[in-house]
PDB file of N, CA and C in Angstrom:
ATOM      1  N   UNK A   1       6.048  -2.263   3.892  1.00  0.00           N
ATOM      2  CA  UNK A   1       4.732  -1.960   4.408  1.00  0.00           C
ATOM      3  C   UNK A   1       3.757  -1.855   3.246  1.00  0.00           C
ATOM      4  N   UNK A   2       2.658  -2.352   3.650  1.00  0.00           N
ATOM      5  CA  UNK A   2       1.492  -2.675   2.334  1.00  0.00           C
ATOM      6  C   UNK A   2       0.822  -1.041   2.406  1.00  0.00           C
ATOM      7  N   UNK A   3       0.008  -0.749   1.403  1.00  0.00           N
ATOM      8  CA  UNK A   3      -1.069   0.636   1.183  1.00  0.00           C
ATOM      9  C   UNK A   3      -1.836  -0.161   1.935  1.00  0.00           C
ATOM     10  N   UNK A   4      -3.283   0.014   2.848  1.00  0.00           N
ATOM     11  CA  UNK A   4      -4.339  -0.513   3.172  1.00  0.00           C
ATOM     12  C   UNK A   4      -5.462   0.490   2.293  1.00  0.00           C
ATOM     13  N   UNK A   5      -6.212  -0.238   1.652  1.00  0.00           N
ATOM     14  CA  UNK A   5      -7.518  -0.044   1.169  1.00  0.00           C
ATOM     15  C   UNK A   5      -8.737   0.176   1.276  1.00  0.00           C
ATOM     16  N   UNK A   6      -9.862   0.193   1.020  1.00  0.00           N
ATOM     17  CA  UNK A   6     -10.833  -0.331   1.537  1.00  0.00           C
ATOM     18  C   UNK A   6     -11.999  -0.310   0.295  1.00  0.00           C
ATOM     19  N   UNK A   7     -12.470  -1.684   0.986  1.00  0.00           N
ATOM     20  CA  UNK A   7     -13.912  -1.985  -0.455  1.00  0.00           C
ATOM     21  C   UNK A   7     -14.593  -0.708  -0.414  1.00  0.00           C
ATOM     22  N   UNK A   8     -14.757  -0.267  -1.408  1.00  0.00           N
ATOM     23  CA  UNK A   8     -15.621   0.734  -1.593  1.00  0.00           C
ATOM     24  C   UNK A   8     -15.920   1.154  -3.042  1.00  0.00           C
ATOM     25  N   UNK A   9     -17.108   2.096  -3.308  1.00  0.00           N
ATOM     26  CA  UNK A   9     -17.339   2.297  -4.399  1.00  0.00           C
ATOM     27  C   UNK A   9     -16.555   3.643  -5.124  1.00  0.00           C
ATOM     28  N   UNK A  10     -16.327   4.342  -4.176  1.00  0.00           N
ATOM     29  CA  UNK A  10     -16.160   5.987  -4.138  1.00  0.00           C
ATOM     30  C   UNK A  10     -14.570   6.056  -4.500  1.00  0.00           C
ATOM     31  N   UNK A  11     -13.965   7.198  -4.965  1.00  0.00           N
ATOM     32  CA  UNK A  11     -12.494   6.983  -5.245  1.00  0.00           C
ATOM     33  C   UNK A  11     -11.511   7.421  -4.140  1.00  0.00           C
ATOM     34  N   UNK A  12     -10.212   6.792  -4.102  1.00  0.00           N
ATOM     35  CA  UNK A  12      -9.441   6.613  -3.160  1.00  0.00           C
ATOM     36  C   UNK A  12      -8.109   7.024  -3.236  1.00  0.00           C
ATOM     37  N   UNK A  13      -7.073   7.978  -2.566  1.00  0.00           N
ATOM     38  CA  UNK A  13      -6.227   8.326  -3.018  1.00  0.00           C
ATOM     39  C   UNK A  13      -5.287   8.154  -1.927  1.00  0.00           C
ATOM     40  N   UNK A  14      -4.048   7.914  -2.777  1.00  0.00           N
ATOM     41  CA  UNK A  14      -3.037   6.950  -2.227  1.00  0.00           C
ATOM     42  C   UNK A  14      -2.017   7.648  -2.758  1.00  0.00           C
ATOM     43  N   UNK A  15      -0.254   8.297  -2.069  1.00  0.00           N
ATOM     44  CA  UNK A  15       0.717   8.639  -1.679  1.00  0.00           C
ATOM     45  C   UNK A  15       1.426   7.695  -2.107  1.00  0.00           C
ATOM     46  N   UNK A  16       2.449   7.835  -3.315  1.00  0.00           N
ATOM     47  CA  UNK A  16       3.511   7.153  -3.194  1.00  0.00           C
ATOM     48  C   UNK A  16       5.076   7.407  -3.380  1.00  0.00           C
ATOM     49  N   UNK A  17       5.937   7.030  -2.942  1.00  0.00           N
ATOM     50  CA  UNK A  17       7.450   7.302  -3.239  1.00  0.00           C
ATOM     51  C   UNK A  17       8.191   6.682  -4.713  1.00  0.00           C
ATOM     52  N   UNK A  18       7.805   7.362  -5.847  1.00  0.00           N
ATOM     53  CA  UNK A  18       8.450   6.571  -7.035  1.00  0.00           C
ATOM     54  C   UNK A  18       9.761   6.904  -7.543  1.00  0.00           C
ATOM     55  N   UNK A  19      10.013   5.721  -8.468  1.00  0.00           N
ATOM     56  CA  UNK A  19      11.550   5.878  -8.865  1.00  0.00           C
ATOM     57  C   UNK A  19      11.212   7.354 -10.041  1.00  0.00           C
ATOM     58  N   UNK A  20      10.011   7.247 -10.645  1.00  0.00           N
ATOM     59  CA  UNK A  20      10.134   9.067 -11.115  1.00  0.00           C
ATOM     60  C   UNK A  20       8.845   9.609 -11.462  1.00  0.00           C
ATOM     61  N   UNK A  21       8.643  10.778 -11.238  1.00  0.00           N
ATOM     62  CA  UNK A  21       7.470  11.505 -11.138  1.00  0.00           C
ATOM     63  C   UNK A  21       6.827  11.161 -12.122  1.00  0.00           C
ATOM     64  N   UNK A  22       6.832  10.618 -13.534  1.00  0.00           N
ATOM     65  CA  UNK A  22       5.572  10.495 -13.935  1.00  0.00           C
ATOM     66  C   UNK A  22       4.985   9.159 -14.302  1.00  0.00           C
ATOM     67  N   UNK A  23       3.558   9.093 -14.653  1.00  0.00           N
ATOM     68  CA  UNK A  23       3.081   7.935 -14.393  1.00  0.00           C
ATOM     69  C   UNK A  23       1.801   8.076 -15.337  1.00  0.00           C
ATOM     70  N   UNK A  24       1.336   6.991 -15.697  1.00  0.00           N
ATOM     71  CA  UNK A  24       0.309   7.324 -16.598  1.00  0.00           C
ATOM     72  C   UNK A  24      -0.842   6.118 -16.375  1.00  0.00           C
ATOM     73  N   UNK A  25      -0.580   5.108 -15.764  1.00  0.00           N
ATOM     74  CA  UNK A  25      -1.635   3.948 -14.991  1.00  0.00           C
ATOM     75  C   UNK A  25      -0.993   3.247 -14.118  1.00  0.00           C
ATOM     76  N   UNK A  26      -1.537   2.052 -13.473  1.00  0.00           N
ATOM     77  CA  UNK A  26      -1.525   1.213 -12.759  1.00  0.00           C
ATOM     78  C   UNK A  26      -2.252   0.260 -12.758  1.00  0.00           C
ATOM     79  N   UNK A  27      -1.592  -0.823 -12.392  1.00  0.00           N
ATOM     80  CA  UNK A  27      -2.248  -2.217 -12.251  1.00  0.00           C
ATOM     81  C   UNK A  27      -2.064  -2.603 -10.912  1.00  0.00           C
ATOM     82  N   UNK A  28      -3.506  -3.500 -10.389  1.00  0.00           N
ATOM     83  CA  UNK A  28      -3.901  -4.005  -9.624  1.00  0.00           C
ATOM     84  C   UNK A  28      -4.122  -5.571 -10.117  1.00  0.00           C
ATOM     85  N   UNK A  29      -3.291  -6.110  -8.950  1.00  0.00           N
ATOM     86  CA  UNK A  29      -3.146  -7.549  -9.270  1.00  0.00           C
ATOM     87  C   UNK A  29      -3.304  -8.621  -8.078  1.00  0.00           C
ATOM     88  N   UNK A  30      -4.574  -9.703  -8.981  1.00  0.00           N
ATOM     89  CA  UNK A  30      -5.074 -10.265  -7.361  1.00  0.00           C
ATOM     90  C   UNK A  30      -5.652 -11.375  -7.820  1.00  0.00           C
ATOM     91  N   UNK A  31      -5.938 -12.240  -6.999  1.00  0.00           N
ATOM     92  CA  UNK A  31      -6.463 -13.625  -7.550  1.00  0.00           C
ATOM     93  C   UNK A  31      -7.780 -13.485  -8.477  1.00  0.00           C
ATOM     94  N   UNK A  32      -8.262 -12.289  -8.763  1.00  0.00           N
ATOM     95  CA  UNK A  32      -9.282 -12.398 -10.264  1.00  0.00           C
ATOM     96  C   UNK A  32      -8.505 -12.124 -11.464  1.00  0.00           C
ATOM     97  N   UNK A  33      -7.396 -12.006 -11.087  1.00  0.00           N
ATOM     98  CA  UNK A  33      -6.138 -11.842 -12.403  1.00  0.00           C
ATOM     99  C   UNK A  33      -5.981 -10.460 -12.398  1.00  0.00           C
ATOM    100  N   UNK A  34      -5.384  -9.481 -13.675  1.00  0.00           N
ATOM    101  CA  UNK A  34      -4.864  -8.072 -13.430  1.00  0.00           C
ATOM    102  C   UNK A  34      -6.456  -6.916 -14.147  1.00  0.00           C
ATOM    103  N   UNK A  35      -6.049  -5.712 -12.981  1.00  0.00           N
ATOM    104  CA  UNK A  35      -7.077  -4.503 -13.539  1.00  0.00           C
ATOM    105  C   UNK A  35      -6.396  -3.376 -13.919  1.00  0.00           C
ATOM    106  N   UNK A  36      -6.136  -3.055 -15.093  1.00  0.00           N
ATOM    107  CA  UNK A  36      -5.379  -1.356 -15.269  1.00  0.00           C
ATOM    108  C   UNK A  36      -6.411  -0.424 -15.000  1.00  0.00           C
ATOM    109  N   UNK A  37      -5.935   0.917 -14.527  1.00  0.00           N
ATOM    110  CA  UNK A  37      -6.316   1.725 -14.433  1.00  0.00           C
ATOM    111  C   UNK A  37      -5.408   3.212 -15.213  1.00  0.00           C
ATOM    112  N   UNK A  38      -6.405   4.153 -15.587  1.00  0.00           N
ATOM    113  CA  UNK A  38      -5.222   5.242 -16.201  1.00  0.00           C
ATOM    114  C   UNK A  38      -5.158   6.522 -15.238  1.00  0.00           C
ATOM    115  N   UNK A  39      -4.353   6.874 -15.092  1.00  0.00           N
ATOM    116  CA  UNK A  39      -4.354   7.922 -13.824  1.00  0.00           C
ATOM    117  C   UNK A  39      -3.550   8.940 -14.675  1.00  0.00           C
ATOM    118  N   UNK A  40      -4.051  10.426 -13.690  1.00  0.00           N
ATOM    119  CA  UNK A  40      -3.069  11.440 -13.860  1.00  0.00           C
ATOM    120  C   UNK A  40      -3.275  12.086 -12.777  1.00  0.00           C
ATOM    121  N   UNK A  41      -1.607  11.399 -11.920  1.00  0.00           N
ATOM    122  CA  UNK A  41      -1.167  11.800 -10.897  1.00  0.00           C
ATOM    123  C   UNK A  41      -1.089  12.715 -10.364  1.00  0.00           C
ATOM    124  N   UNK A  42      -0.960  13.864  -8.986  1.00  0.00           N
ATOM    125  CA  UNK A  42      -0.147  15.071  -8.549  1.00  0.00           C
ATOM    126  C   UNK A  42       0.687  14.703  -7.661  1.00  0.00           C
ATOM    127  N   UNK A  43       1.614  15.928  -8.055  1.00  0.00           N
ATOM    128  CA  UNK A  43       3.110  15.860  -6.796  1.00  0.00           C
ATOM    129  C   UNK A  43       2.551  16.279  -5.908  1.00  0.00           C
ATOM    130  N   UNK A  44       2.888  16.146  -4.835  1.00  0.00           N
ATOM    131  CA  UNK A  44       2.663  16.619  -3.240  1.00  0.00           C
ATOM    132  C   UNK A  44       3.408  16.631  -2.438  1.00  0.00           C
ATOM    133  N   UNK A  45       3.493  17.550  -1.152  1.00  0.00           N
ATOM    134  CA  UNK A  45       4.437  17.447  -0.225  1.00  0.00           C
ATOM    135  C   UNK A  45       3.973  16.540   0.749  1.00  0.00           C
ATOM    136  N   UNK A  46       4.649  16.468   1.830  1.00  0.00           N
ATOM    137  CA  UNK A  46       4.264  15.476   3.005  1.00  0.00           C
ATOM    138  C   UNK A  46       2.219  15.669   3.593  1.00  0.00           C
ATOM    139  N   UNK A  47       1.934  17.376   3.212  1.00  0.00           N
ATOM    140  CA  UNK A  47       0.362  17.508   3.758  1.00  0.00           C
ATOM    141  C   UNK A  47      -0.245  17.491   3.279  1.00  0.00           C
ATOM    142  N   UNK A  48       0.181  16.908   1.862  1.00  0.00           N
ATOM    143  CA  UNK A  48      -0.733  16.750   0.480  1.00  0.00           C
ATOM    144  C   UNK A  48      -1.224  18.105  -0.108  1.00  0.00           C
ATOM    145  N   UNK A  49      -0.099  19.284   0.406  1.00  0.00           N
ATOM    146  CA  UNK A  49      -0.651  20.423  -0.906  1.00  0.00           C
ATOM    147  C   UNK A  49       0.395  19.813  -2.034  1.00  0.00           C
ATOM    148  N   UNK A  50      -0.107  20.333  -3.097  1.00  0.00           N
ATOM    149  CA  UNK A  50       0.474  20.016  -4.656  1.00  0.00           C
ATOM    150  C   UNK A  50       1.634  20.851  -4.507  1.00  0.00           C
ATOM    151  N   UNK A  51       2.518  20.182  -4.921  1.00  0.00           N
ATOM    152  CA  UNK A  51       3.976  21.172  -5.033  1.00  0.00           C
ATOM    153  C   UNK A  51       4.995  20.036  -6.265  1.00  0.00           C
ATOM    154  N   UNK A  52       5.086  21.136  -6.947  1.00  0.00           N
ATOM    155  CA  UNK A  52       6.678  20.587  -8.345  1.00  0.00           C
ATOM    156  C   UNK A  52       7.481  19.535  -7.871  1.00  0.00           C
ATOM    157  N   UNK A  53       8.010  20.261  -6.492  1.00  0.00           N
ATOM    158  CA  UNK A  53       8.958  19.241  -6.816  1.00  0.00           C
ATOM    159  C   UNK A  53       8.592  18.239  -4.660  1.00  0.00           C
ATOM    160  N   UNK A  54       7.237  18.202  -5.094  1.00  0.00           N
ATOM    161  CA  UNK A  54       7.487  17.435  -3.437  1.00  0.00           C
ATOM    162  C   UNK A  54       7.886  16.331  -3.865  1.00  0.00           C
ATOM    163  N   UNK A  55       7.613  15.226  -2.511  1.00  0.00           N
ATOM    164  CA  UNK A  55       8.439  14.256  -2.349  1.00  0.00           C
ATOM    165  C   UNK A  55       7.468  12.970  -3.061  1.00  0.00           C
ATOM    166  N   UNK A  56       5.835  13.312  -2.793  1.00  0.00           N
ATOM    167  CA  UNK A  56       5.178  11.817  -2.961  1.00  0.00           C
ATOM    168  C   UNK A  56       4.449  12.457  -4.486  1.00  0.00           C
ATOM    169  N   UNK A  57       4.026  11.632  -5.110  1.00  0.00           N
ATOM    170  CA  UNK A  57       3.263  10.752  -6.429  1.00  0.00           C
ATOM    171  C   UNK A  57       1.353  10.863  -5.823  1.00  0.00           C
ATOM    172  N   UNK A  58       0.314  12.019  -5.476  1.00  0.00           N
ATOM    173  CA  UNK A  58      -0.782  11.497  -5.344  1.00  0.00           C
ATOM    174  C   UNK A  58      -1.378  10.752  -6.138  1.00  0.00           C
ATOM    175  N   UNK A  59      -2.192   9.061  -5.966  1.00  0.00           N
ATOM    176  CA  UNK A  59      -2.593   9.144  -7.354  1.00  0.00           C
ATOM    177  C   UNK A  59      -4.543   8.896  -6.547  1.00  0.00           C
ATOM    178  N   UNK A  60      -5.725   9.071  -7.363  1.00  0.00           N
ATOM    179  CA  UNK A  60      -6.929   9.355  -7.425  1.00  0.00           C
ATOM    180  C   UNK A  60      -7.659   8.490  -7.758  1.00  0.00           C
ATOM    181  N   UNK A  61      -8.519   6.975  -7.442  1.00  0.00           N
ATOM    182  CA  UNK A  61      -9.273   6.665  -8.788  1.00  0.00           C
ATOM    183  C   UNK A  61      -9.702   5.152  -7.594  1.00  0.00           C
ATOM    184  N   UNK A  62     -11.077   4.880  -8.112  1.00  0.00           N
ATOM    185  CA  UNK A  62     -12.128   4.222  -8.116  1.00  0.00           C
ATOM    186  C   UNK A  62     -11.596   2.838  -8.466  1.00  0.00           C
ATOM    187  N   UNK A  63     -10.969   2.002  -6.932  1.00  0.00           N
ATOM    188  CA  UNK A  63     -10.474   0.794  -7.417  1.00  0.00           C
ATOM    189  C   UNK A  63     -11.525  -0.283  -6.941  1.00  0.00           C
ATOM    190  N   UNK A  64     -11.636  -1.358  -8.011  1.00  0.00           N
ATOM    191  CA  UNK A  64     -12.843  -2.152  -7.120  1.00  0.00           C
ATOM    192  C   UNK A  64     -11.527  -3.782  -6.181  1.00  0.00           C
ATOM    193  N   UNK A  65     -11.817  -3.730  -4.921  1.00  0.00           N
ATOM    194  CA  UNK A  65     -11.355  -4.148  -4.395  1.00  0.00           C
ATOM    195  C   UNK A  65     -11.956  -4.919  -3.198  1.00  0.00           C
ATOM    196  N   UNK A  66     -11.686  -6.246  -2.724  1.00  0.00           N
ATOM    197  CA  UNK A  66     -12.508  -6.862  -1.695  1.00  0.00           C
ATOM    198  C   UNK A  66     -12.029  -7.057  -0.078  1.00  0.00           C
ATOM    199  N   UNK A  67     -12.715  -7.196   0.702  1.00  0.00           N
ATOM    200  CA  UNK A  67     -12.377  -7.042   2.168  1.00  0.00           C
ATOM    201  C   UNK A  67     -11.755  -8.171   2.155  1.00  0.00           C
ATOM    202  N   UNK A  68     -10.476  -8.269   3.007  1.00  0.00           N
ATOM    203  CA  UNK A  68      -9.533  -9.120   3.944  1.00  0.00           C
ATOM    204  C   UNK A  68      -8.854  -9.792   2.200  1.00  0.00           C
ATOM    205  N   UNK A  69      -8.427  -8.996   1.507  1.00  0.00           N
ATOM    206  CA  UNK A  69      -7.641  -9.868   0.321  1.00  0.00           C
ATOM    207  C   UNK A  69      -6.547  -8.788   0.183  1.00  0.00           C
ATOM    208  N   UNK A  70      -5.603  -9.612  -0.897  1.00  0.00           N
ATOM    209  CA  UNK A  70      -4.299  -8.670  -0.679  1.00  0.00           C
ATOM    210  C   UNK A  70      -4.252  -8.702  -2.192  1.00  0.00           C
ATOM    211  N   UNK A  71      -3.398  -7.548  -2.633  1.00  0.00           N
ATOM    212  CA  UNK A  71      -3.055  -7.203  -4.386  1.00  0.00           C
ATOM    213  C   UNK A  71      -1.654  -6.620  -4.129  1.00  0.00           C
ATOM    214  N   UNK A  72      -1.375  -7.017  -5.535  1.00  0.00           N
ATOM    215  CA  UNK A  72       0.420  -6.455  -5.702  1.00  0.00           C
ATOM    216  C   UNK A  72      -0.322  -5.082  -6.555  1.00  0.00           C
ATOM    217  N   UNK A  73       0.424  -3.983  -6.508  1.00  0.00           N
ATOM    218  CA  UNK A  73       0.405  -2.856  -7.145  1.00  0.00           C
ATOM    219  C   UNK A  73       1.513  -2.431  -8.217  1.00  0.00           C
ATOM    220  N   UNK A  74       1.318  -1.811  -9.609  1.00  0.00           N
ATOM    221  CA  UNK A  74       2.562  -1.738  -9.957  1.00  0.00           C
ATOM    222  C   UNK A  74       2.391  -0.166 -10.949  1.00  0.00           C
ATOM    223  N   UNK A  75       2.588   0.667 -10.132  1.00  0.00           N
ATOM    224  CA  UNK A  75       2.666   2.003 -10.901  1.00  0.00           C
ATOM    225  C   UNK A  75       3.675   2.074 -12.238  1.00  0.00           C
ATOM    226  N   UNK A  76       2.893   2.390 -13.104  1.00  0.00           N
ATOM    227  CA  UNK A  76       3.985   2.438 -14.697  1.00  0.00           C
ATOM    228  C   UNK A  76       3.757   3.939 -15.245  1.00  0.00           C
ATOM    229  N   UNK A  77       4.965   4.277 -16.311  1.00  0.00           N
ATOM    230  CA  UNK A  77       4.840   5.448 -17.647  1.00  0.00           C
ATOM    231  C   UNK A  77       4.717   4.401 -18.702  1.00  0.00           C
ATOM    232  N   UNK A  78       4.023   4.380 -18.780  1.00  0.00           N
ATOM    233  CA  UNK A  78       4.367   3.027 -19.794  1.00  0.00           C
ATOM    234  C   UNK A  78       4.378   2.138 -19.927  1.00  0.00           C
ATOM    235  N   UNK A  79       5.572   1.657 -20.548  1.00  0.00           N
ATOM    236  CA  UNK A  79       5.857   0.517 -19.814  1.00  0.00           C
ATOM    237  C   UNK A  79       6.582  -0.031 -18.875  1.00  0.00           C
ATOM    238  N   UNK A  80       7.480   1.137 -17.980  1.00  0.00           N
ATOM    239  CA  UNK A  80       8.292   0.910 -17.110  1.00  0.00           C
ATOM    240  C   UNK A  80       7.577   1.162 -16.082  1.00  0.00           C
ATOM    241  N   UNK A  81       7.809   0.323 -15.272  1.00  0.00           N
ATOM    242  CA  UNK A  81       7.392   0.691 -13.957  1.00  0.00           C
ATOM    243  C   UNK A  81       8.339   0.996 -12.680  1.00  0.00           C
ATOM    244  N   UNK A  82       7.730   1.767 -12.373  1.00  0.00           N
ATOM    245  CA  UNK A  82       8.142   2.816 -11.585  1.00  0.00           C
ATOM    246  C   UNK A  82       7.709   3.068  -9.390  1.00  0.00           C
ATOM    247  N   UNK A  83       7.313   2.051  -9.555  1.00  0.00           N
ATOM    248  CA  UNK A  83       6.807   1.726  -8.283  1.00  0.00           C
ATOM    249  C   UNK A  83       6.094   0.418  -7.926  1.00  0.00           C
ATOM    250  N   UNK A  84       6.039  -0.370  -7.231  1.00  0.00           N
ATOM    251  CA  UNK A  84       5.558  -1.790  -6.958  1.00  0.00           C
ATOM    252  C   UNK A  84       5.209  -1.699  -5.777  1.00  0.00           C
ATOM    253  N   UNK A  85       4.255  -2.248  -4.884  1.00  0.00           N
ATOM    254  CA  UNK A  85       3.454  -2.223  -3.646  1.00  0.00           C
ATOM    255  C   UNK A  85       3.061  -3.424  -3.197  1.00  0.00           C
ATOM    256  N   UNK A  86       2.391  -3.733  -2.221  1.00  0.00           N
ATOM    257  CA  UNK A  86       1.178  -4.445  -1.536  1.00  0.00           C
ATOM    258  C   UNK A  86       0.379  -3.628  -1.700  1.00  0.00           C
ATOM    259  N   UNK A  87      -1.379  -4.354  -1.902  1.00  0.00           N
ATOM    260  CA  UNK A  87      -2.222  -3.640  -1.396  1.00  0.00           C
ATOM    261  C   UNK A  87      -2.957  -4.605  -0.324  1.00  0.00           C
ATOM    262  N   UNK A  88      -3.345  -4.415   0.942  1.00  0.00           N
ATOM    263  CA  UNK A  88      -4.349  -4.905   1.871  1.00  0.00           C
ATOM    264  C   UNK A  88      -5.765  -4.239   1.684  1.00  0.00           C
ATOM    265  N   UNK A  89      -6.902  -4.603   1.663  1.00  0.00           N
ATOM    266  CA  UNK A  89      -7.955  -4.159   1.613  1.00  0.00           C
ATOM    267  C   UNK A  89      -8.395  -4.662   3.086  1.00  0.00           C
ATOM    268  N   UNK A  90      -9.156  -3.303   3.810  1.00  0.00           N
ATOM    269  CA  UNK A  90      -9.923  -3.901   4.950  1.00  0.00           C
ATOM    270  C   UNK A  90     -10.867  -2.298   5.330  1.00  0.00           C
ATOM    271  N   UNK A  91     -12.027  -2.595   5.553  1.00  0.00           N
ATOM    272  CA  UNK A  91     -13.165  -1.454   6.231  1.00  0.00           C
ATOM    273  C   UNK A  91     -13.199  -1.282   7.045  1.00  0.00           C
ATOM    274  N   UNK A  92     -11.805  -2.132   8.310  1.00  0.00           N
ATOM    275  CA  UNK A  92     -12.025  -1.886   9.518  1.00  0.00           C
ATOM    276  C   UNK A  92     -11.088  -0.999   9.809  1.00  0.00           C
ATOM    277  N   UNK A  93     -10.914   0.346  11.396  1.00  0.00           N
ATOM    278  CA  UNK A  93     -10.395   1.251  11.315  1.00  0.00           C
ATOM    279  C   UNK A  93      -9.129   1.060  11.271  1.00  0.00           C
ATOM    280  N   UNK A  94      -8.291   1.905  10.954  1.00  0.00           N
ATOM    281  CA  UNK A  94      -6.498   1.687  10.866  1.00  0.00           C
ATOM    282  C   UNK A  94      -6.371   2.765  12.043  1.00  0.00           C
ATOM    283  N   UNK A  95      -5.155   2.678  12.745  1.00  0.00           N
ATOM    284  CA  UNK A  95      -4.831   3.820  13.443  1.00  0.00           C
ATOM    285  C   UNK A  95      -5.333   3.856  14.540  1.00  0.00           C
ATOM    286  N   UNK A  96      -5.869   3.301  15.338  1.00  0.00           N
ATOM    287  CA  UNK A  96      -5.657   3.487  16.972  1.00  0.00           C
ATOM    288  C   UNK A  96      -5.859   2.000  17.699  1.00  0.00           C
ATOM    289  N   UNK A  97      -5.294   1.109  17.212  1.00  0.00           N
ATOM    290  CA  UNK A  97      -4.473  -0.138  17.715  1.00  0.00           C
ATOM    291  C   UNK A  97      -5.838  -1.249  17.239  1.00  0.00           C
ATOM    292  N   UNK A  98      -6.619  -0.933  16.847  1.00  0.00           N
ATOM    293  CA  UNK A  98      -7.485  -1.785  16.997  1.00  0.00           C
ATOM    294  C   UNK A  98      -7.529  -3.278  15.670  1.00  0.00           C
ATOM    295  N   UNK A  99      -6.741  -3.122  14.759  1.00  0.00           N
ATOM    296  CA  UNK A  99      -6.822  -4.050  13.481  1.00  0.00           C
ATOM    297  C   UNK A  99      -4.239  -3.811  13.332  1.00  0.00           C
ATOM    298  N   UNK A 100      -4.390  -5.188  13.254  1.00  0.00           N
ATOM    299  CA  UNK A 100      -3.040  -5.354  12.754  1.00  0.00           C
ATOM    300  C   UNK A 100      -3.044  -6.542  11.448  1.00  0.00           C
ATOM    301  N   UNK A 101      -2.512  -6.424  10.407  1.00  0.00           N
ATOM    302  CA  UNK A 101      -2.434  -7.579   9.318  1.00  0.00           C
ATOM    303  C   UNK A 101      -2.070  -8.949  10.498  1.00  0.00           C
ATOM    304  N   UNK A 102      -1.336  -8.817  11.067  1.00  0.00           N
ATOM    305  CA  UNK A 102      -0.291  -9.862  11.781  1.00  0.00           C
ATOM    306  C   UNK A 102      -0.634 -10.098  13.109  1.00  0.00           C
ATOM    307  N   UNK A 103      -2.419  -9.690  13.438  1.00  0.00           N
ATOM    308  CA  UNK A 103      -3.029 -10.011  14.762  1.00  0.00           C
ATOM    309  C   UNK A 103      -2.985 -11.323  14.764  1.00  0.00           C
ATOM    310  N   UNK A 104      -2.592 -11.874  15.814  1.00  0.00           N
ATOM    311  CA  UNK A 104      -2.636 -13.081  16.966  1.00  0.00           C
ATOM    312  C   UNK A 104      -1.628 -13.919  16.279  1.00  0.00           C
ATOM    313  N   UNK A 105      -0.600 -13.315  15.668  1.00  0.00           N
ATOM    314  CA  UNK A 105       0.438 -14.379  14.754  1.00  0.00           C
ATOM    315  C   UNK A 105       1.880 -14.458  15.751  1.00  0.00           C
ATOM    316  N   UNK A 106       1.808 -13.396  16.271  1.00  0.00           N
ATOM    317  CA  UNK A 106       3.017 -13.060  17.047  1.00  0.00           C
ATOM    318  C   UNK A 106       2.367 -13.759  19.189  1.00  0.00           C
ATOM    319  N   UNK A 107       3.187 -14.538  19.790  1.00  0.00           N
ATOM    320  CA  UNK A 107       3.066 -14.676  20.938  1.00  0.00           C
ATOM    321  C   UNK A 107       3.982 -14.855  21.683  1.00  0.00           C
ATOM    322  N   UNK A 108       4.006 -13.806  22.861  1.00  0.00           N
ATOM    323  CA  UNK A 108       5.143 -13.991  23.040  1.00  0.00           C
ATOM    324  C   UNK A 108       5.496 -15.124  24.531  1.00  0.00           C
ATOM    325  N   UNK A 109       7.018 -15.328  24.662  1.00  0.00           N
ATOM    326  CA  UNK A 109       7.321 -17.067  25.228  1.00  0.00           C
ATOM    327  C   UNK A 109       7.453 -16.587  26.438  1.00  0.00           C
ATOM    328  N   UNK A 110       7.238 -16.729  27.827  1.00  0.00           N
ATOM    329  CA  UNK A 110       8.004 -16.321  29.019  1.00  0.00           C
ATOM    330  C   UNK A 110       8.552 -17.599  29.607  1.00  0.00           C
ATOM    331  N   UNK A 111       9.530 -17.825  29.120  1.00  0.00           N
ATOM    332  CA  UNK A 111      10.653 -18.620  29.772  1.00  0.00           C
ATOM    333  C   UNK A 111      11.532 -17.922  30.546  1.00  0.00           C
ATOM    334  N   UNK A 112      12.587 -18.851  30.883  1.00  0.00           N
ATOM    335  CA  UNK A 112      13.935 -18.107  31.324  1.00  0.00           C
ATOM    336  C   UNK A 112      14.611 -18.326  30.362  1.00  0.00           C
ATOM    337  N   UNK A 113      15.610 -17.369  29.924  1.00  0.00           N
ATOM    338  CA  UNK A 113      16.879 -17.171  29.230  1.00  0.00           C
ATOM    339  C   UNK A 113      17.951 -18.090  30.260  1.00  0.00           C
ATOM    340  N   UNK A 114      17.712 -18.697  30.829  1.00  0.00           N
ATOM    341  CA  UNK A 114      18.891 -19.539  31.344  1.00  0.00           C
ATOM    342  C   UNK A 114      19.809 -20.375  30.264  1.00  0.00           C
ATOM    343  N   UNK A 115      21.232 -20.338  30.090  1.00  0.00           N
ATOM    344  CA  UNK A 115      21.783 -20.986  29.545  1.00  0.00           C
ATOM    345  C   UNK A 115      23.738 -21.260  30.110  1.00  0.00           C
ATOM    346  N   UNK A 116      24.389 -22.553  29.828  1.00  0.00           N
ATOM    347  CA  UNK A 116      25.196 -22.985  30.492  1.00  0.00           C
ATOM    348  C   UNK A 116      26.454 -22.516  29.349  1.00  0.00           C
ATOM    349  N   UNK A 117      27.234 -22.098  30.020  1.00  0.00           N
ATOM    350  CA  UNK A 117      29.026 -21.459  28.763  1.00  0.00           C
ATOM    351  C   UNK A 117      29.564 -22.488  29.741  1.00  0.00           C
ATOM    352  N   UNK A 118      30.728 -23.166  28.239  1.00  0.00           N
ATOM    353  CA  UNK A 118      31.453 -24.498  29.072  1.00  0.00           C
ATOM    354  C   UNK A 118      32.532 -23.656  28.000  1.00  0.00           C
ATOM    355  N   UNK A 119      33.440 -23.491  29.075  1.00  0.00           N
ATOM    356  CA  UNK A 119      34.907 -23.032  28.349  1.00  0.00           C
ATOM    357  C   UNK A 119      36.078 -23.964  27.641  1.00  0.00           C
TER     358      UNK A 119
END
């Protein structure tokens, strides 16, 4: 499953599951070629209070990004990286059925399942 985004100017914070808590930038990677960014992350639990040892990676920061395009993500310490993503960018709402990446790709067939077993 991709992060979804959205163009904007203002900063944006995004939840992730990494191979280890710390992290010191990220790159955003997309057909204008790659953007680092330097972050300093917080741990969090599932409701986003800060906690030692929660489960997700918050990270914070002002990505410039364009409507209906997609970016690979790649959280690093360094030089290891420590998490890899999709990103989708879109301004339209998420969450109550109205926008799917994979609208009108899926249709479904109403045939019959009829088929002949020859022993």
């Amino acid at each position: 499953m991709s992060l979804i985004l959205k163009e904007q100017t203002g900063s944006q914070t995004f939840k992730i599951i990494p191979r280890s808590y710390t992290a010191d930038s990220f790159d955003v990677i997309g057909q204008e070629g790659t953007t680092n960014y330097l972050v300093t992350p917080t741990r969090v639990d599932y409701n986003d209070v800060l906690d030692a040892s929660g489960l997700y990676l918050s990270l914070s920061k002002i990505v410039t990004l364009k409507e209906g395009q997609q970016y690979r993500l790649k959280v690093k310490n360094g030089s290891d990286v420590i998490y890899e993503d999709m990103i989708f960018c879109t301004n339209q709402t998420i969450g109550n059925g109205d926008f799917t990446i994979n609208s009108g790709e899926y249709t479904e067939n109403s045939t019959d399942n009829d088929y002949i077993i020859i022993d």
